[in-house]
Protein backbone atom coordinates (compact mmCIF):
# COMPACT_ATOMS: atom_id res chain seq x y z
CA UNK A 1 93.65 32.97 140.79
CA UNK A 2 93.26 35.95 142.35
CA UNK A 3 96.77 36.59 143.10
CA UNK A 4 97.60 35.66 139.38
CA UNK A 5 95.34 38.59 138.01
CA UNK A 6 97.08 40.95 141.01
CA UNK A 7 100.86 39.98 139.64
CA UNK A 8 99.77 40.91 136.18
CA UNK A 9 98.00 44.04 136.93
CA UNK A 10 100.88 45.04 138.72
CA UNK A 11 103.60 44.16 135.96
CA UNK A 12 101.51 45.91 133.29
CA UNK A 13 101.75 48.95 135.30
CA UNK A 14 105.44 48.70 135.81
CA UNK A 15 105.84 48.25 131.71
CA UNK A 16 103.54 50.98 130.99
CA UNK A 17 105.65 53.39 133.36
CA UNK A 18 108.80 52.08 131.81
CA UNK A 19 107.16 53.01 128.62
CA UNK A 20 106.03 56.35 129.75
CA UNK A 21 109.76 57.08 130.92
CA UNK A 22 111.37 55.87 127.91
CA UNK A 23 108.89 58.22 125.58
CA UNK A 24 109.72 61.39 128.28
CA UNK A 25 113.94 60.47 128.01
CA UNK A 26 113.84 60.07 124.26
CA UNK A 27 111.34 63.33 123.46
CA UNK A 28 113.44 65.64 125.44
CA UNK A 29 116.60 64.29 123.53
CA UNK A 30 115.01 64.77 120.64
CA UNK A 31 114.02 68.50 121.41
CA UNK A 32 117.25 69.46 122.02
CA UNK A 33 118.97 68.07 119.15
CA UNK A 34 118.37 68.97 114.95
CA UNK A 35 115.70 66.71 115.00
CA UNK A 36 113.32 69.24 116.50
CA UNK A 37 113.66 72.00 113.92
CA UNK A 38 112.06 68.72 111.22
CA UNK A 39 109.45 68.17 113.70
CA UNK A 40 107.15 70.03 112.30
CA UNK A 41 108.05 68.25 108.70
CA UNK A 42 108.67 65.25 110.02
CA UNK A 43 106.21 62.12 108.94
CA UNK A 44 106.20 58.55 109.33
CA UNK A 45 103.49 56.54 107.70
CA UNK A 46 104.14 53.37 109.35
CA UNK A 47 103.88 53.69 113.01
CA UNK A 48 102.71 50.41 114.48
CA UNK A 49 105.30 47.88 113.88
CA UNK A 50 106.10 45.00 116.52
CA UNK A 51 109.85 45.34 115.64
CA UNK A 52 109.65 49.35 116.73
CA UNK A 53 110.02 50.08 120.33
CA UNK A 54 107.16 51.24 121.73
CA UNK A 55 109.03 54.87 122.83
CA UNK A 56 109.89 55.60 118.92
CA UNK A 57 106.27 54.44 117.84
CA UNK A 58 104.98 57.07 119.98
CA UNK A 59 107.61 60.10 119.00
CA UNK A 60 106.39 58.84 115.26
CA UNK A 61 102.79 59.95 116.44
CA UNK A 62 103.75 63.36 118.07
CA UNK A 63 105.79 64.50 114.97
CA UNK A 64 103.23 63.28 113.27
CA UNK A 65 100.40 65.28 114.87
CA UNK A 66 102.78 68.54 114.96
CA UNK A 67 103.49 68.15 111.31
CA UNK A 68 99.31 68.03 110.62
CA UNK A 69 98.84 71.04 112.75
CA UNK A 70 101.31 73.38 111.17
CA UNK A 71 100.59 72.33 107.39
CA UNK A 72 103.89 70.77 107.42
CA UNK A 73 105.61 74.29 107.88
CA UNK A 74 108.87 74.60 107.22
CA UNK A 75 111.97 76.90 104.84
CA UNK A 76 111.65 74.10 102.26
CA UNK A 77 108.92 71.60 101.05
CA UNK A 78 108.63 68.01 102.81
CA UNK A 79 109.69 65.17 101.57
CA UNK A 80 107.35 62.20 99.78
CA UNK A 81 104.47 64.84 98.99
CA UNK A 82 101.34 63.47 98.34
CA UNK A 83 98.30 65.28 96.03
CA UNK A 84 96.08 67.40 98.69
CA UNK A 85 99.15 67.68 101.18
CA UNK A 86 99.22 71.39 102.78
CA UNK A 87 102.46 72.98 103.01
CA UNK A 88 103.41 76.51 105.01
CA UNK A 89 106.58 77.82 103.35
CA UNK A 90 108.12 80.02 106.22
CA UNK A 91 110.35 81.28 103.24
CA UNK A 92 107.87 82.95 101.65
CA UNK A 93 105.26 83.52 104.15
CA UNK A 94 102.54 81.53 101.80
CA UNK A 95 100.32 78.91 102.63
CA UNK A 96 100.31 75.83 99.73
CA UNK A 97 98.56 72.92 98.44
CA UNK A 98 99.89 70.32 96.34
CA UNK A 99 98.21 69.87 92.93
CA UNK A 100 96.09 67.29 91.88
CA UNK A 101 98.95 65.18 89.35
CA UNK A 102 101.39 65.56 92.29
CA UNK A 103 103.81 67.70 90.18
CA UNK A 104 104.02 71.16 91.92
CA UNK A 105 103.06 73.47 94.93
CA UNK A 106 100.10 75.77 94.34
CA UNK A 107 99.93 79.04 95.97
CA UNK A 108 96.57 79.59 98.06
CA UNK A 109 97.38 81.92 100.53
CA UNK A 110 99.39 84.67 100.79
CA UNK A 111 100.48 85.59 104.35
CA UNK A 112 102.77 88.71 103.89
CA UNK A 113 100.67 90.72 101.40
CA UNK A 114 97.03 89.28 102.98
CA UNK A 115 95.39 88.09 100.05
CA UNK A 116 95.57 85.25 97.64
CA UNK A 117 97.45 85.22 95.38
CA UNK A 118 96.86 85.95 91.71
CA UNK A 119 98.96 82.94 90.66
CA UNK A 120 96.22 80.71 91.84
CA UNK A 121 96.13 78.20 88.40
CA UNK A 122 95.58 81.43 86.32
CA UNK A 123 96.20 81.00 82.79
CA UNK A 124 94.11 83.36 81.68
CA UNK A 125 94.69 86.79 80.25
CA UNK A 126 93.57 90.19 79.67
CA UNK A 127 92.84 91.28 75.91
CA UNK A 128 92.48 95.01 75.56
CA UNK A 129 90.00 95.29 72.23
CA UNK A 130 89.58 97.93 69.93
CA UNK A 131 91.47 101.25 70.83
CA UNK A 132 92.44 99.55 74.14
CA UNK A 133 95.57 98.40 75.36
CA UNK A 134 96.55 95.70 78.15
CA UNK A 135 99.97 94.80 79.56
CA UNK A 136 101.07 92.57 82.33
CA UNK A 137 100.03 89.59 83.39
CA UNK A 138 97.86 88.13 85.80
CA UNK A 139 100.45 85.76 87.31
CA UNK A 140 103.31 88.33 87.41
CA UNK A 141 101.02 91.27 89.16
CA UNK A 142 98.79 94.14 87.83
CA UNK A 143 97.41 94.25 84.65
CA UNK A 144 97.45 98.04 83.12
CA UNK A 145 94.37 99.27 80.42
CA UNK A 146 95.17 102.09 78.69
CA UNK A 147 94.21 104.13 75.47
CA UNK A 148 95.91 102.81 72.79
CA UNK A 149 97.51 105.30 70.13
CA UNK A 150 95.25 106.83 68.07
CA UNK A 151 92.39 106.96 70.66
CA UNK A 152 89.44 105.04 70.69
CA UNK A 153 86.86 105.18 67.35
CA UNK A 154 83.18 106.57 67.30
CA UNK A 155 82.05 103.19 67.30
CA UNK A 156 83.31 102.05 70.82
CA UNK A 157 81.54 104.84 72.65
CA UNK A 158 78.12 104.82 73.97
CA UNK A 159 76.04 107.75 72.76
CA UNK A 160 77.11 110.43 75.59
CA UNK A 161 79.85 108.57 76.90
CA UNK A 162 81.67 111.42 76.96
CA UNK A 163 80.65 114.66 78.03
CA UNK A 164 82.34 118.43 77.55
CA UNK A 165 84.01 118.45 80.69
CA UNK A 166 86.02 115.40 80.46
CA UNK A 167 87.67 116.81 76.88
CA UNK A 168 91.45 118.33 77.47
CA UNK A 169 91.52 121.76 78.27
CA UNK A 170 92.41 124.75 75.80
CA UNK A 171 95.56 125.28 75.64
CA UNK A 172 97.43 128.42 74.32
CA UNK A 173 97.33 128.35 70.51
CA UNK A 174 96.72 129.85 66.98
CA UNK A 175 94.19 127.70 65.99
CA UNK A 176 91.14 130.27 65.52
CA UNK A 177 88.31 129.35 68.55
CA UNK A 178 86.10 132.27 68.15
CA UNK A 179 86.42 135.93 66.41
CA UNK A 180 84.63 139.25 66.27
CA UNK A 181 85.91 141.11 63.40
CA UNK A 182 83.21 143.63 63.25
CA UNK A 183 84.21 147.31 64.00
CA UNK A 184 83.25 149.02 67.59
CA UNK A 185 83.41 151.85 69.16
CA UNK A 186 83.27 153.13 73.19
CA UNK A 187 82.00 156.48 74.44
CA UNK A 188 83.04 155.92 78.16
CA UNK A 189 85.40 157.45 80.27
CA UNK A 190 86.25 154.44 82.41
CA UNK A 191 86.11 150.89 81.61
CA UNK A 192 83.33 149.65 79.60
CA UNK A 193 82.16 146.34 78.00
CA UNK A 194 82.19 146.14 74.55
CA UNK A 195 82.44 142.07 73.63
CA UNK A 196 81.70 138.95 75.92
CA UNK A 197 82.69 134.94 74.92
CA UNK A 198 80.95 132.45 77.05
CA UNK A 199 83.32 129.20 77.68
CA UNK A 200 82.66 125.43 77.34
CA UNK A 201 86.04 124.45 78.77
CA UNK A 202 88.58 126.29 80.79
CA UNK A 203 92.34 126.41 80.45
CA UNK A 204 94.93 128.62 78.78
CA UNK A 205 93.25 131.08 75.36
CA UNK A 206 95.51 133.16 73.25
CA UNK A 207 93.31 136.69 73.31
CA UNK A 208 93.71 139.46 70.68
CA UNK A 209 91.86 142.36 69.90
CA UNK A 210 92.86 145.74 68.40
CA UNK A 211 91.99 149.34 69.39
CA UNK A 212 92.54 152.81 68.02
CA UNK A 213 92.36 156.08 69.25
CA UNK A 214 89.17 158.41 67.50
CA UNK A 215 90.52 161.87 68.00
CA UNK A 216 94.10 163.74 68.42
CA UNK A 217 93.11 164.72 71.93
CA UNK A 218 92.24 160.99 73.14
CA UNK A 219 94.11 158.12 74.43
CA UNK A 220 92.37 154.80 74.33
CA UNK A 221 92.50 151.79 76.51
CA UNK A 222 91.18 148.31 76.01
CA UNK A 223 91.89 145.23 78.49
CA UNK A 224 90.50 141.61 78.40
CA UNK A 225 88.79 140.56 82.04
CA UNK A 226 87.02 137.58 83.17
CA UNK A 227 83.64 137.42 84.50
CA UNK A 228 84.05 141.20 85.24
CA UNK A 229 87.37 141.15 86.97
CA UNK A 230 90.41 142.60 84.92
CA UNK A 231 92.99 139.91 83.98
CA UNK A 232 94.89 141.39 80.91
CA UNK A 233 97.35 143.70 80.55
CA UNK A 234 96.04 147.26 80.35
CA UNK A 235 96.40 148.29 76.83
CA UNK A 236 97.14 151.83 75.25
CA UNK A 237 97.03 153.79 72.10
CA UNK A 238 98.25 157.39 71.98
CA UNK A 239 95.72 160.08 70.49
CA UNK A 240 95.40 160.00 67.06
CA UNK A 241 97.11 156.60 66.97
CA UNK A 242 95.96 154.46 63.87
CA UNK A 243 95.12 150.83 64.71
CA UNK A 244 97.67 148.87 67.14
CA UNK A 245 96.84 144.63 67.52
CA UNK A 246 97.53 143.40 71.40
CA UNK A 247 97.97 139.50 72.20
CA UNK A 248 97.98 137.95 75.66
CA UNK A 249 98.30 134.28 76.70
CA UNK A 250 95.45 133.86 80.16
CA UNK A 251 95.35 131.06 81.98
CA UNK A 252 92.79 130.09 84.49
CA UNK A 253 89.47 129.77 82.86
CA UNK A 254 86.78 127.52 83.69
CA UNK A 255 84.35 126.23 82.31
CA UNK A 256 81.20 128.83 81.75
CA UNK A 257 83.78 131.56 82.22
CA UNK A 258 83.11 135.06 80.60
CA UNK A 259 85.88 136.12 78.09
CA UNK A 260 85.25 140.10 78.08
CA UNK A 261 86.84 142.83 76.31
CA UNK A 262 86.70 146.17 78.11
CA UNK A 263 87.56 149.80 76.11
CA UNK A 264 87.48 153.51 77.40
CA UNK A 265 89.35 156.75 76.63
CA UNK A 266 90.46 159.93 78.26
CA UNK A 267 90.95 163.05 76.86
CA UNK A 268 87.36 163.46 75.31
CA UNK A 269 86.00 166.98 74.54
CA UNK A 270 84.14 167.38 71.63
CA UNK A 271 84.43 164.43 69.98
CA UNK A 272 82.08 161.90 71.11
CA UNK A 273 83.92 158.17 70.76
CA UNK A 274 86.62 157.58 73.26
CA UNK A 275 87.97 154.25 71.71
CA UNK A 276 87.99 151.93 68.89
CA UNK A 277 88.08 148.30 68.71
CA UNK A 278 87.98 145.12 66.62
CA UNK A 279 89.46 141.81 65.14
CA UNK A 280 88.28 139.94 69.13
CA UNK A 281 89.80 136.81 68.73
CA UNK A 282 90.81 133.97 70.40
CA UNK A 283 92.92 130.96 69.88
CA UNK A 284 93.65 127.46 71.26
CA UNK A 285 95.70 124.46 70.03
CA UNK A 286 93.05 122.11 70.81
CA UNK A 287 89.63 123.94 69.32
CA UNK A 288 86.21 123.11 70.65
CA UNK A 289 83.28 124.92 70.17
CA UNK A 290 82.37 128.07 72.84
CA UNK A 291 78.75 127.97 74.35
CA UNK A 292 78.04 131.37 73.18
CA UNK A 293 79.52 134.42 72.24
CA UNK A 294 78.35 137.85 71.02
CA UNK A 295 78.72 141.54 71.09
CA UNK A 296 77.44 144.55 73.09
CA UNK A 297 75.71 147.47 71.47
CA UNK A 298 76.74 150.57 73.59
């Protein structure tokens, strides 16, 4: 009996090597041939079968295994999908998962941009409201908000929503910002201040003022600076000169920014005035109320 169980010990070892053999022959075969660039697509449902040799069976359960470990990669989907199935396009760099019904790919992973994707079932979209405007779309990319034309109403803004600094700046204009019409005079042989604007916003003011000389013997000056540093042209009227109007477009200003008007004459012996001035005004395109403005009593 004993030499019975020996025989068939022995010829199941000599069929399993056979077996072994015939797997190693027909894998490298296979690896060298088209079939290996499918292998990692390639999946057989039925793989027990006593018709199928046992060598094929076992090929059926590598492919099988390589196709589960790489999501079924591949340049184009795999055949006989199933709902749940993964799939790594190589194409596109993006990992997918076949939808519920069976009917189509859905993107969950993008590979090449390192995020998901925004296509992800989205069928939703952005609506912009009052005074605001949306376009693009959520499964084609980014989604711009905007002002729409006409700005936004009184009613959409939170009491100080806005404050004075995020209003445009001034920009150079004729639309009257602040004036100082009344009449002036300067005793002072060099520069002198005479009238001083204090600014909410900065940017670019349109500046006039007009000076006059007092006496035949005296030539008057006037010139606009900022926070006590000249930045206007130096103005001039000869002696005896009636009344002459100057205009300047200055840029720079800032916010809490002195607008100053500066006036002296040369020349002076008996009389006692060495310049006149006036009409300080200032213009913008875009007005908004200065912070505080006044004159000088010299």
């Amino acid at each position: 009996m004993s030499i019975v169980k020996d025989r068939i010990a022995h010829f199941t070892v000599i069929v399993l090597l056979m077996v072994w053999a015939a797997f190693v022959q027909d894998y490298y075969q296979a690896a060298s041939g088209p079939a290996a660039v499918q292998a990692a697509q390639t999946y057989t449902d039925n793989v027990y079968d006593p018709s199928i040799v046992a060598s094929t069976s076992l090929q059926a359960m590598e492919d099988n295994f390589a196709a589960l470990k790489s999501c079924f990669s591949g340049s184009s989907s795999p055949a006989n999908p199933v709902a749940g199935m993964w799939w790594y396009d190589t194409t596109a760099n993006i990992l997918k998962l076949r939808n519920e019904a069976n009917s189509a790919w859905l993107d969950v992973y993008d590979f090449a941009n390192q995020g998901v994707p925004l296509a992800i079932n989205c069928s939703r979209t952005v609506v912009g409201g009052t005074g605001i405007t949306a376009t693009g779309s959520l499964n084609g990319g980014n989604v711009t908000v905007g002002i729409a034309p006409g700005g936004v109403g009184a009613t959409q803004l939170a009491s100080g929503g806005i404050s004075v600094e995020k209003l445009a700046e001034y920009q150079a204009g004729n639309a009257l910002l602040i004036k100082e019409d009344s009449e002036g005079s300067s005793n002072s042989l060099s520069p002198i201040k005479v009238r001083e604007f204090q600014l909410d916003k900065g940017g670019t003011l349109r500046i006039k003022f007009d000076i006059a000389s007092p006496g035949p013997a005296i030539t008057s000056y006037g010139r606009i600076y900022r926070n006590g540093t000249a930045v206007g042209i130096l103005r001039s009227v000869a002696p005896g000169a009636g009344w002459a109007t100057y205009s300047q477009d200055i840029s720079g200003w800032e916010p809490g920014d002195l607008v100053q008007l500066y006036v002296h004459g040369t020349g002076i012996t008996a009389e006692t005035k060495s310049g006149l001035f006036r009409n300080v005004r200032i213009g913008t395109s875009n007005t908004w109320p200065v912070l505080r403005c006044g004159s000088l009593t010299i």
